[in-house]
Protein backbone atom coordinates (compact mmCIF):
# COMPACT_ATOMS: atom_id res chain seq x y z
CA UNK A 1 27.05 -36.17 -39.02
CA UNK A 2 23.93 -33.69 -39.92
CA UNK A 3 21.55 -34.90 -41.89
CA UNK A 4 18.90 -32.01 -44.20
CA UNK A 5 15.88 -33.32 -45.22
CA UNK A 6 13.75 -31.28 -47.80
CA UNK A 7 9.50 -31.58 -47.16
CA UNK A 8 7.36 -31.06 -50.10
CA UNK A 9 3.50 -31.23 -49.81
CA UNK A 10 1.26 -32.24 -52.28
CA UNK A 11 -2.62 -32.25 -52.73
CA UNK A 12 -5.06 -34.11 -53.98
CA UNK A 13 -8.04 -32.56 -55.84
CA UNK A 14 -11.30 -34.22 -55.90
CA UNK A 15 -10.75 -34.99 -59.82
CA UNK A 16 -7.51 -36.95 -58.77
CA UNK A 17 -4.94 -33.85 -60.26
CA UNK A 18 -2.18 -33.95 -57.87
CA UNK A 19 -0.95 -29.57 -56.74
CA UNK A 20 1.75 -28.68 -55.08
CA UNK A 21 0.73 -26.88 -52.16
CA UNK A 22 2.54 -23.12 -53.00
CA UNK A 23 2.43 -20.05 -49.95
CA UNK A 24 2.51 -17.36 -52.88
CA UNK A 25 4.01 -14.36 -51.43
CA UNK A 26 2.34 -11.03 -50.64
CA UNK A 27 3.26 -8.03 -53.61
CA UNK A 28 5.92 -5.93 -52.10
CA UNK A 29 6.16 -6.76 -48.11
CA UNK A 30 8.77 -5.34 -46.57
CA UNK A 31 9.77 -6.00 -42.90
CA UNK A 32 11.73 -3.11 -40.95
CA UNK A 33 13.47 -2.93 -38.51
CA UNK A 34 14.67 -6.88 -38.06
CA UNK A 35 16.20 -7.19 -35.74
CA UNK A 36 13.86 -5.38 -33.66
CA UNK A 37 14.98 -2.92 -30.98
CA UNK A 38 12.56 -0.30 -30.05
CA UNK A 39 9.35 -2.84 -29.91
CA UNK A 40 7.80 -2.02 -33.17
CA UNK A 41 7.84 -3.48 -36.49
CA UNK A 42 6.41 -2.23 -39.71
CA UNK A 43 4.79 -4.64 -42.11
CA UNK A 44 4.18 -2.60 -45.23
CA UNK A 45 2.59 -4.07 -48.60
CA UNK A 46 1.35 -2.99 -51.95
CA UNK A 47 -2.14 -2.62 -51.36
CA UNK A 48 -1.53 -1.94 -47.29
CA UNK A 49 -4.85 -4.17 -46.51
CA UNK A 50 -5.96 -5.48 -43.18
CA UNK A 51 -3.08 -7.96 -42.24
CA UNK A 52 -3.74 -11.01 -39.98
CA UNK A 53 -0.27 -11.32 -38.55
CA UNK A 54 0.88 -14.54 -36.39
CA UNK A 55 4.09 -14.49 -34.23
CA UNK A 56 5.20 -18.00 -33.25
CA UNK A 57 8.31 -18.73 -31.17
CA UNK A 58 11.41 -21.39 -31.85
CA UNK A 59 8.62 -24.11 -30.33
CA UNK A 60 6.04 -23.37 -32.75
CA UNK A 61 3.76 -21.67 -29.93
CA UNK A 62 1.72 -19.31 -31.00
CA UNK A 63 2.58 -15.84 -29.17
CA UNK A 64 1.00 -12.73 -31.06
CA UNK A 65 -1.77 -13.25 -33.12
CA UNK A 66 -3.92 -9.87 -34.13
CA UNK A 67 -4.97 -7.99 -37.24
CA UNK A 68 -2.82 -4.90 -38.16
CA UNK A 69 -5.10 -2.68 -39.87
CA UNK A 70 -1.90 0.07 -40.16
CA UNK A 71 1.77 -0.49 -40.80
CA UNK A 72 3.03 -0.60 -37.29
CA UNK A 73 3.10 -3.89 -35.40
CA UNK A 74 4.11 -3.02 -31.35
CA UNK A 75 5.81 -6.50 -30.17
CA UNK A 76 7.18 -4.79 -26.78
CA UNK A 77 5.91 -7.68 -24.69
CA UNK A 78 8.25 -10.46 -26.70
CA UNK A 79 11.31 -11.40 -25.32
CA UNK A 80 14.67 -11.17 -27.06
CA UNK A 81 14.99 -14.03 -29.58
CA UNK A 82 14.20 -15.63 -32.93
CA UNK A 83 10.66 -15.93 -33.68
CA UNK A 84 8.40 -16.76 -37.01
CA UNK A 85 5.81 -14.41 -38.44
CA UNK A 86 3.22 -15.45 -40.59
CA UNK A 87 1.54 -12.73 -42.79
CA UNK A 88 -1.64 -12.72 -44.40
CA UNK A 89 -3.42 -10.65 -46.51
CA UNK A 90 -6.25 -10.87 -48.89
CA UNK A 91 -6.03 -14.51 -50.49
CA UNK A 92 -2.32 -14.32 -49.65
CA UNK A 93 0.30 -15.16 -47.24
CA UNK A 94 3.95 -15.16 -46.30
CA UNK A 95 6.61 -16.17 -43.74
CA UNK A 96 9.77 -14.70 -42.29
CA UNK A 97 12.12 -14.72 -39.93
CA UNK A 98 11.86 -11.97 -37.21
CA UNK A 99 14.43 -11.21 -34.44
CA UNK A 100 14.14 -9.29 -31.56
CA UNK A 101 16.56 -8.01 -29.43
């Protein structure tokens, strides 16, 4: 039997309105190549501002975490697998998938 359980998080302001806590996404990020194969990734964006970029693995450990001032991310030093990379920039973030092989 599997059992899926949706989380949803909510805030509470200080004037008692209750937000939904939203990860807005950044304006046209693209990811490429994923998979990964030659140990670089390219994060590119709209505006192409200073990204603080997070790389956890399938534990949650934190494994890369640096600011990408360019468009190419070198991730030569991770191991083949399934990891999660957390991009911020400006005010804004995102999450995906990332798999290297």
């Amino acid at each position: 039997m599997m059992l899926f359980i949706s989380v949803s998080s909510y805030a509470q302001s200080n004037d008692g309105i209750v937000v939904k806590n939203t990860t807005e996404n950044i304006e046209g990020l693209t990811i490429f190549p994923n998979p990964v194969n030659n140990g670089k990734v390219y994060i590119n964006t709209k505006y192409n501002l200073a990204k603080n970029i997070e790389i956890f693995d399938v534990l949650g450990k934190k494994v890369v975490s640096q600011v990408l001032y360019g468009k190419e991310l070198k991730i030569q030093d991770l191991n083949p697998g399934v990891y999660i990379l957390k991009i911020k920039e400006g005010k804004l973030s995102a999450t995906r998938k990332l798999v290297v092989r």
